[in-house]
Protein backbone atom coordinates (compact mmCIF):
# COMPACT_ATOMS: atom_id res chain seq x y z
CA UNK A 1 26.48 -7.18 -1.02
CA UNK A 2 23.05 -8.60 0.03
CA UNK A 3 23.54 -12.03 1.53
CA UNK A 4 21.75 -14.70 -0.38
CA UNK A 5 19.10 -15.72 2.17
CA UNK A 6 17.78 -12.28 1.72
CA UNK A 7 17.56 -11.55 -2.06
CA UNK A 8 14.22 -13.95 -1.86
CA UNK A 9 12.76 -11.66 0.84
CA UNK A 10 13.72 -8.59 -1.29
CA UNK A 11 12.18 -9.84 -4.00
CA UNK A 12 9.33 -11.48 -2.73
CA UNK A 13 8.54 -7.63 -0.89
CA UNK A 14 9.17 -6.09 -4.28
CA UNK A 15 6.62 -8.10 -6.09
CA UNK A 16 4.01 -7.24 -3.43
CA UNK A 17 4.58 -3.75 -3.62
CA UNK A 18 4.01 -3.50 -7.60
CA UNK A 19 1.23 -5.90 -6.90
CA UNK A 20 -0.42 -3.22 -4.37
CA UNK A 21 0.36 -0.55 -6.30
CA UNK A 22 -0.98 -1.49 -9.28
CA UNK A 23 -4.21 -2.97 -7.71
CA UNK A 24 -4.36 0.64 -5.78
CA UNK A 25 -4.45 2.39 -9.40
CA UNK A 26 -6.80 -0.48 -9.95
CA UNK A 27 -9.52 0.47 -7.02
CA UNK A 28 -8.77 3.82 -7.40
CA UNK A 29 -10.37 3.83 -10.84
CA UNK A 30 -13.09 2.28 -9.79
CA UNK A 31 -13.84 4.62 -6.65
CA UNK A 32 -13.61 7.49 -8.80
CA UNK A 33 -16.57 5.90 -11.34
CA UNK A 34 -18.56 4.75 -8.91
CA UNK A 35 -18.71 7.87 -6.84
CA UNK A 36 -19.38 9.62 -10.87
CA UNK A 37 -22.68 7.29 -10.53
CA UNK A 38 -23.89 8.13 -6.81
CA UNK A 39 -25.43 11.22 -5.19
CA UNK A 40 -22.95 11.81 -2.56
CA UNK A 41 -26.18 14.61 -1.24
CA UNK A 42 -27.55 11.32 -0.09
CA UNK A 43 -24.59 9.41 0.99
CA UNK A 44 -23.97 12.82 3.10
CA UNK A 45 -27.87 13.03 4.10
CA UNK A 46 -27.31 9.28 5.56
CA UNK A 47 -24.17 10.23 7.41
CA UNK A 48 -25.46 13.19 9.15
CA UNK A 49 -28.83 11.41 10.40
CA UNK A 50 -27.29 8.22 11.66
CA UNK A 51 -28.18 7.78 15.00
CA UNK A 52 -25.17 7.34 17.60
CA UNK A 53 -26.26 5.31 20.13
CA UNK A 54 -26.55 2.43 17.86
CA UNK A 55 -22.49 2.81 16.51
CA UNK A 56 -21.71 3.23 19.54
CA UNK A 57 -23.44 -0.02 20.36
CA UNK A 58 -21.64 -1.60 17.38
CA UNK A 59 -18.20 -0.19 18.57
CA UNK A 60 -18.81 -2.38 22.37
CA UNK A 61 -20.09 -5.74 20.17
CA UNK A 62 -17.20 -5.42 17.69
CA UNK A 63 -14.74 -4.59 20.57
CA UNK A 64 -16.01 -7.75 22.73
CA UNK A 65 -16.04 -10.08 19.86
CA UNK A 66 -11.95 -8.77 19.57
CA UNK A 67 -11.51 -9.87 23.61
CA UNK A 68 -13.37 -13.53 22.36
CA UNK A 69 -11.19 -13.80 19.49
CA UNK A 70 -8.65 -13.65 21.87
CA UNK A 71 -10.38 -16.08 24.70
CA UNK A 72 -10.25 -18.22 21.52
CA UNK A 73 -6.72 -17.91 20.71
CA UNK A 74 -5.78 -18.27 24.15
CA UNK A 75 -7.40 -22.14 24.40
CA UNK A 76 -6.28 -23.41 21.32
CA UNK A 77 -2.34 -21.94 22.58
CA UNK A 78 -2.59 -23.88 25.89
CA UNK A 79 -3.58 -27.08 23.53
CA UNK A 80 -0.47 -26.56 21.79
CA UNK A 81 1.64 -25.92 24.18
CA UNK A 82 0.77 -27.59 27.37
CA UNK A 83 4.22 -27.01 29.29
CA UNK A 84 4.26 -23.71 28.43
CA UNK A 85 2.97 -20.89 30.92
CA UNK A 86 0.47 -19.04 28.64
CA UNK A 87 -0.90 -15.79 29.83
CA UNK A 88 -4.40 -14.36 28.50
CA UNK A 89 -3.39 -10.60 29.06
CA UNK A 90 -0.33 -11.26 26.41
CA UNK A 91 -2.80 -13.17 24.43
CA UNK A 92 -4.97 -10.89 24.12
CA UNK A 93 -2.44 -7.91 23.11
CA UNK A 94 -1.30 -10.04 20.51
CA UNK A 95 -4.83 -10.25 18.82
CA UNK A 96 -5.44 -6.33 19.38
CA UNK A 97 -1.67 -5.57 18.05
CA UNK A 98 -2.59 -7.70 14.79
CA UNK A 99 -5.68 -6.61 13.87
CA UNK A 100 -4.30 -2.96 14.26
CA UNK A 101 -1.84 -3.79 12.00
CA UNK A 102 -4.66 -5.23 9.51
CA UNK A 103 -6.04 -2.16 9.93
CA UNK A 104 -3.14 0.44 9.24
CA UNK A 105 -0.93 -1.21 6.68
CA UNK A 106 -1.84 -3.07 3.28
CA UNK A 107 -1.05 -6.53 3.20
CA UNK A 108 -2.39 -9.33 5.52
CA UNK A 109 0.96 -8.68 8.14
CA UNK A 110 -1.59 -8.74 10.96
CA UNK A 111 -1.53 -12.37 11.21
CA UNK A 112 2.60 -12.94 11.68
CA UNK A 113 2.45 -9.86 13.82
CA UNK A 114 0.60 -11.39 16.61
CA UNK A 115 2.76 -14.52 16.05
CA UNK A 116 5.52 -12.74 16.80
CA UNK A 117 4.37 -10.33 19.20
CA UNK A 118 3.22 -13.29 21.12
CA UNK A 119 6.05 -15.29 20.57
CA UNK A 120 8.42 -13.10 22.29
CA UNK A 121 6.37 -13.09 25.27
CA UNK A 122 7.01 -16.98 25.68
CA UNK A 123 9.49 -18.77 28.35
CA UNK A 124 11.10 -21.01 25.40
CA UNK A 125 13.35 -20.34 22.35
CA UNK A 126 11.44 -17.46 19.65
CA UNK A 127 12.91 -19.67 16.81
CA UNK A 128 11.56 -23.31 18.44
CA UNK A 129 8.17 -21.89 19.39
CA UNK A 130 7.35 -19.73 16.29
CA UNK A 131 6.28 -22.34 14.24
CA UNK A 132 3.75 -24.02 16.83
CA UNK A 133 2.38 -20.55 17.71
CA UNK A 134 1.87 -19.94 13.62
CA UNK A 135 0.37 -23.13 13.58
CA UNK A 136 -2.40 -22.12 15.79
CA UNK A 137 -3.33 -19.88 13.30
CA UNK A 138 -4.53 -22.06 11.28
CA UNK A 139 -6.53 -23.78 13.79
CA UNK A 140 -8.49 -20.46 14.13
CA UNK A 141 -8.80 -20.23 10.42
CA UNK A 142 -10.67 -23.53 9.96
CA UNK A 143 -13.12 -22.45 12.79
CA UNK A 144 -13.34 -19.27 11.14
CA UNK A 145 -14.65 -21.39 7.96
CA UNK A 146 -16.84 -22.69 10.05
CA UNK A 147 -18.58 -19.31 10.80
CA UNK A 148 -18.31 -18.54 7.06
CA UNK A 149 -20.35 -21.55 6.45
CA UNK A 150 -23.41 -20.41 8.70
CA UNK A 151 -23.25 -16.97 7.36
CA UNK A 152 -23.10 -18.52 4.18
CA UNK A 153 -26.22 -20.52 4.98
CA UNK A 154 -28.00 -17.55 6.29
CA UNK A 155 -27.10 -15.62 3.10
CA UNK A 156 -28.28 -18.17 0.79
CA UNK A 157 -31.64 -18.81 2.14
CA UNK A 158 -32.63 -15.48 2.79
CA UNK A 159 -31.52 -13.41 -0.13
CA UNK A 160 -34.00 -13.28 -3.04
CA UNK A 161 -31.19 -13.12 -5.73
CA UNK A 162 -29.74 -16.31 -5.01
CA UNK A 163 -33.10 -18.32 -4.35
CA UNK A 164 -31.58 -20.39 -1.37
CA UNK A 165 -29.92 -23.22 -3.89
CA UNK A 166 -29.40 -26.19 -1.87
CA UNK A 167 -26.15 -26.63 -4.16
CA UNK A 168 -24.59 -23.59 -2.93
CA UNK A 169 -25.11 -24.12 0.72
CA UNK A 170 -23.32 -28.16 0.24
CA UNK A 171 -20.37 -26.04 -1.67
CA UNK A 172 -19.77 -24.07 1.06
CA UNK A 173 -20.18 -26.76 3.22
CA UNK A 174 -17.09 -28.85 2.07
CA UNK A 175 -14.77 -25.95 1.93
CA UNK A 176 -13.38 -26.82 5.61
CA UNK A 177 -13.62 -30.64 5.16
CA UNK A 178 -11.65 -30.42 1.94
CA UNK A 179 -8.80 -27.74 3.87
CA UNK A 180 -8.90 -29.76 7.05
CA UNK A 181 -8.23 -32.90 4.71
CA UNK A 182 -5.69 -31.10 2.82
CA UNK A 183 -3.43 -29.93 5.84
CA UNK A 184 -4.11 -33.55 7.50
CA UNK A 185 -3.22 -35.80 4.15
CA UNK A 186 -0.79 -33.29 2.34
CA UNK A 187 2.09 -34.45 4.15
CA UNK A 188 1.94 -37.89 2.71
CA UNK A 189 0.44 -36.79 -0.46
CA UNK A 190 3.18 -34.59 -0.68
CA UNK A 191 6.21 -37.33 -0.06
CA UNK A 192 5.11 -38.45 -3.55
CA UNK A 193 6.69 -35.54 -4.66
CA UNK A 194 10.02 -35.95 -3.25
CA UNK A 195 10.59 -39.54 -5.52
CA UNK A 196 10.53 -36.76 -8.95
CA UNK A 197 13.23 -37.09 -11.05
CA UNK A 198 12.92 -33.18 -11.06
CA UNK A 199 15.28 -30.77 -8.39
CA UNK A 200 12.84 -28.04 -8.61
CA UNK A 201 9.43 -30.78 -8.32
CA UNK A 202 11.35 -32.01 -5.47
CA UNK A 203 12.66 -28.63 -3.79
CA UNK A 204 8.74 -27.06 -4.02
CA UNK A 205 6.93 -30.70 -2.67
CA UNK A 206 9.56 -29.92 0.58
CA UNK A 207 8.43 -26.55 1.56
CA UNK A 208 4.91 -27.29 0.79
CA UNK A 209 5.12 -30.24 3.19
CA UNK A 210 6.82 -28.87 6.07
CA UNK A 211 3.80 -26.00 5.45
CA UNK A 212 1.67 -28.45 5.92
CA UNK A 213 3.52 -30.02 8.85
CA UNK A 214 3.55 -27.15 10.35
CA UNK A 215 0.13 -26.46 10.01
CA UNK A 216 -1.15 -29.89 11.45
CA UNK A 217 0.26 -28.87 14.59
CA UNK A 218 -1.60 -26.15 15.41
CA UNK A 219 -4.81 -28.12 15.07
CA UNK A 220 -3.99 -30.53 17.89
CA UNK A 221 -6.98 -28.26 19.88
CA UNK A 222 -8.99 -30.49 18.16
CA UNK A 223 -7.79 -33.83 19.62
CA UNK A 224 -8.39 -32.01 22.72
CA UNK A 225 -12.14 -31.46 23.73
CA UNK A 226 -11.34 -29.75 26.94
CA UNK A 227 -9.69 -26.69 24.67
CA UNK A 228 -11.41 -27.30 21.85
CA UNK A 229 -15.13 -26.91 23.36
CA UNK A 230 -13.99 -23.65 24.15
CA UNK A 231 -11.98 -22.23 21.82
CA UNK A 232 -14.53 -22.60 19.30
CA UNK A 233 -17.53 -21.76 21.28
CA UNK A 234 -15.58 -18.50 21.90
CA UNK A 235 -14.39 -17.62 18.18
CA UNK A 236 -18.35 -18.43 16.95
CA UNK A 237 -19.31 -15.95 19.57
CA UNK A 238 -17.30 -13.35 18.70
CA UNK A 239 -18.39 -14.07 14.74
CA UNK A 240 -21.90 -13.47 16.60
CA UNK A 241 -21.12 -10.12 17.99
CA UNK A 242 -19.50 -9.02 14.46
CA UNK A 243 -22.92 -9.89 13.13
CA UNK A 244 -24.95 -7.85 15.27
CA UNK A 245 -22.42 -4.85 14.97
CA UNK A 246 -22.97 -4.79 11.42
CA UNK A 247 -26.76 -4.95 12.54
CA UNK A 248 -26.76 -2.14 14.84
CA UNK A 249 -25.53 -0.01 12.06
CA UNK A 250 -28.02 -0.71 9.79
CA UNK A 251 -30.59 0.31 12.51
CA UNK A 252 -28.10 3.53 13.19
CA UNK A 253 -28.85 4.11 9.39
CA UNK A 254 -32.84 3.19 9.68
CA UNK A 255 -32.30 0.64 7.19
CA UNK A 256 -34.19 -2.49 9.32
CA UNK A 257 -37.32 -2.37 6.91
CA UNK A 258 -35.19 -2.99 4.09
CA UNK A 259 -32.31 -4.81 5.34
CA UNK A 260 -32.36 -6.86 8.17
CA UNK A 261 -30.42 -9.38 10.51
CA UNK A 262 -30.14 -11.36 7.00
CA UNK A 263 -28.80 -8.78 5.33
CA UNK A 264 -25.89 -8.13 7.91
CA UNK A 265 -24.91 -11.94 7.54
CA UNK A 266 -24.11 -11.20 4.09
CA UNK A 267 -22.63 -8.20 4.25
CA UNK A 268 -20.37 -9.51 7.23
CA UNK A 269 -19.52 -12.75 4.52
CA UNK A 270 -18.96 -10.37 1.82
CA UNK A 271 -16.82 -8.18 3.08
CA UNK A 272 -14.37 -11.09 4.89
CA UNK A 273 -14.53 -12.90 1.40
CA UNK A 274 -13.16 -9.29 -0.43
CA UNK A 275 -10.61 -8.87 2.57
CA UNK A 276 -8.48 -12.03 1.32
CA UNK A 277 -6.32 -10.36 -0.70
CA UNK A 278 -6.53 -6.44 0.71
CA UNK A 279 -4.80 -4.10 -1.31
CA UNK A 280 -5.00 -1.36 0.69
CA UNK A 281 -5.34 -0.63 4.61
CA UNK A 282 -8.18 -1.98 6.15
CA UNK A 283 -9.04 -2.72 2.10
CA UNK A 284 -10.71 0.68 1.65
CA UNK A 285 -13.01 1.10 -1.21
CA UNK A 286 -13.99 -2.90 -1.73
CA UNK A 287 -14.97 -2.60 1.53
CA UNK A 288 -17.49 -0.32 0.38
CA UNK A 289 -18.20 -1.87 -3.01
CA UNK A 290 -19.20 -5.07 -0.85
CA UNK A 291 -21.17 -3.35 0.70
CA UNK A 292 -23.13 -1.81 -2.03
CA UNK A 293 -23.48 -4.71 -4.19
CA UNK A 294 -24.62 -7.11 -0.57
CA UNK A 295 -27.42 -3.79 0.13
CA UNK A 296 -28.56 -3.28 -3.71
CA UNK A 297 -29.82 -6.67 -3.51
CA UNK A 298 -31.93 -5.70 -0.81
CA UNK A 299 -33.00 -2.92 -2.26
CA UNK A 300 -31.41 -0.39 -0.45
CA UNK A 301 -30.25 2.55 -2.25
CA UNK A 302 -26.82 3.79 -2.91
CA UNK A 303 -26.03 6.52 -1.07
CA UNK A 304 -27.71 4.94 2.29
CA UNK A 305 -25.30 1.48 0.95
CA UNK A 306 -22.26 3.72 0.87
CA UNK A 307 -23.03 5.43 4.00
CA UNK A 308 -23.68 2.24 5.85
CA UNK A 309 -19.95 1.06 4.09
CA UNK A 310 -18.07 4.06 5.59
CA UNK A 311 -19.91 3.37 9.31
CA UNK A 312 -19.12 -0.04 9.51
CA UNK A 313 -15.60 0.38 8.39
CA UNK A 314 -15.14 2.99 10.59
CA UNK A 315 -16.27 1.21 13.58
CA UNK A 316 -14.10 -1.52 12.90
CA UNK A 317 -11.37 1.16 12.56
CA UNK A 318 -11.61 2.74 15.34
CA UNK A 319 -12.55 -0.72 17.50
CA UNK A 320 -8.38 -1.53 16.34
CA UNK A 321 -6.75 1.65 17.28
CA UNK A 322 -9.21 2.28 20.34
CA UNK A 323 -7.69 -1.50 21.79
CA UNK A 324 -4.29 -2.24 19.64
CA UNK A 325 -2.31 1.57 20.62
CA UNK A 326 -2.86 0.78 24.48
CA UNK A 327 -1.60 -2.73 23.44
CA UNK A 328 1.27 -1.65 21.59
CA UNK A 329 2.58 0.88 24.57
CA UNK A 330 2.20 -1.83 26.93
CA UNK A 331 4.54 -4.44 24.53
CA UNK A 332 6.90 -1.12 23.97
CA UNK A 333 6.64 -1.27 20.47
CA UNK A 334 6.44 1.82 17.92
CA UNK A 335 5.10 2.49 14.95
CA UNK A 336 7.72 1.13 12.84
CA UNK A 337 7.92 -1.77 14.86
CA UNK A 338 4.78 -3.38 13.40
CA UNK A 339 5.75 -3.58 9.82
CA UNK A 340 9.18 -4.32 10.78
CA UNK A 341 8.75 -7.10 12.85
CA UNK A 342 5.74 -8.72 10.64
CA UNK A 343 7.80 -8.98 7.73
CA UNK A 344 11.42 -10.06 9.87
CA UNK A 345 8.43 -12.85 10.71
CA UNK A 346 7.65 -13.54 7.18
CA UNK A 347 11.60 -13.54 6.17
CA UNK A 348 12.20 -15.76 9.15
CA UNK A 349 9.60 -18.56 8.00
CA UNK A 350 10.90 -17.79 4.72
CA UNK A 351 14.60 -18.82 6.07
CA UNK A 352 13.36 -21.83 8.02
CA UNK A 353 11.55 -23.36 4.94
CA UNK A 354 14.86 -22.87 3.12
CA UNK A 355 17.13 -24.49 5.16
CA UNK A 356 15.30 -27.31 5.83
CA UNK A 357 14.36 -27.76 2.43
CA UNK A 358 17.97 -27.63 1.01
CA UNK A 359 18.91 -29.64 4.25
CA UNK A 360 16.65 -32.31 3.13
CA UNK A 361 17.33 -32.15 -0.25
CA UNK A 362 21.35 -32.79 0.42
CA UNK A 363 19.90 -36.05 2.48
């Protein structure tokens, strides 16, 4: 008989699946029409007179902003953790490992795959430091937001279509002021909960605060301007060299009259906005439909739109294999490994939030 800590796991898995599955029948659909609309002689036409010297620049500026990512990562650890020995080469294997994962399987496992590749590579206890090391995760998220923000800015003012509202840029604006004041206040927000008459009220306000907890930790990097200078001078960079790899490949299609630097902000924004719930690997197909709908309002054509969608995606592609499989011989990890050990991670967190919760709850 399945033991009861994991019939949530099993379930929770289960419910994904369908989820992916039926949002795979979903895009599937959709591919199939839109490709009924274009000229795929064109899309082809595009393809076969890209010039490589450009991807090829895009593949070195995507790989590099990978190892800043890292450089990133690595800072806002050593903030965390201060007695802990911290090495960048395990770092950095970590980040390659995880976006490889991102890249292979559905799901968003790449993120608790680095935590736990990492992790394991630590002098202290996996269960004691998984937490903090998740918690840095978050850190990186909010400074991602940040770079979301100036893309978002770029996007606004430069694209015709949305007329450069002044409203738009302020809502973007607050987005990481109202999650950074969400993972700061929650907490005590949340202890309001715990007084509810309800068992259920009470049982959800517990996991959603240690969450939160949790999450406050990892932004200590902040409190810290000797890691935090440059930890988020490094993850900006690296959104920087994203930028001009989508660039490049514009100018690999010939595209620059039509669509310029502008244009690859927004197509960098749109396709990290349609990533947050990927429903395939490396979200396939609304990669390409962000794409398309960013270029069109440029006025570039389809098939050069689609075209330009399959070359970034499959720099980005082969940036993750071409870094994570050397990564993932040199941690002595398989295959299977990565899905295994990302969702053992999720189960894990999954465990931890139970126990304390029902600990807390008996108190």
């Amino acid at each position: 008989m399945p033991s009861p800590a994991s019939t949530p796991g099993r379930a929770r898995r289960g419910r994904r699946r369908a989820g992916i599955v039926l949002l795979a029948l979903l895009l599937g659909g959709l591919v199939a029409f839109a490709l009924s609309r274009l000229n795929l002689a064109h899309v082809g036409h595009a393809l076969i007179n890209a010039s490589p010297g450009w991807i090829v620049l895009s593949l070195a500026l995507m790989g590099l902003s990978l190892v800043m990512r890292s450089v990133s990562w690595h800072e806002t650890l050593r903030a965390a953790l201060p007695d802990t020995a911290i090495q960048w080469a395990a770092v950095a294997r970590a980040t390659m490992i995880g976006v490889m994962t991102s890249a292979v399987f559905p799901g968003r496992l790449g993120e608790p795959m680095r935590v736990v590749v990492l992790s394991r590579r630590l002098e202290r206890p996996q269960r004691q430091v998984l937490p903090i090391v998740a918690g840095t995760v978050v850190s990186q998220t909010l400074m991602n937001l940040v770079a979301l923000v100036i893309l978002a800015i770029v996007t606004l003012s430069a694209v015709p279509l949305l007329g450069g509202h002044v409203g738009g840029v302020v809502i973007a604006l607050s987005i990481p002021l109202l999650v950074t004041l969400l993972v700061i206040a929650g907490p005590r927000l949340l202890s309001l909960g715990r007084l509810s008459p309800s068992t259920r009220l009470r049982a959800a306000a517990l996991i959603v605060e240690r969450l939160l907890r949790q999450a406050r930790r990892g932004l200590v990097v902040f409190a810290r301007p000797r890691h935090a200078a440059p930890a988020v001078a490094a993850q900006l960079f690296a959104w920087a060299l994203q930028w001009l790899a989508c660039y490049a490949v514009l100018l690999a299609l010939h595209l620059e009259h039509e669509a310029g630097i502008a244009a690859a902000a927004a197509v960098l924004l749109a396709v990290n906005v349609s990533a947050v719930l990927p429903a395939t690997p490396s979200n396939v197909g609304v990669f390409q439909a962000a794409c398309l709908v960013v270029l069109a309002a440029y006025g570039v054509a389809a098939g050069p739109a689609l075209a330009y969608g399959i070359i970034l995606q499959a720099v980005e592609v082969v940036t993750a294999l071409a870094l994570g499989v050397p990564a993932l011989l040199r941690e002595g990890l398989t295959w299977g490994d990565l899905r295994r050990r990302a969702e053992e991670a999720e189960e894990e967190e999954l465990r931890s939030v139970t126990e304390a919760s029902a600990g807390e709850s008996a108190q």
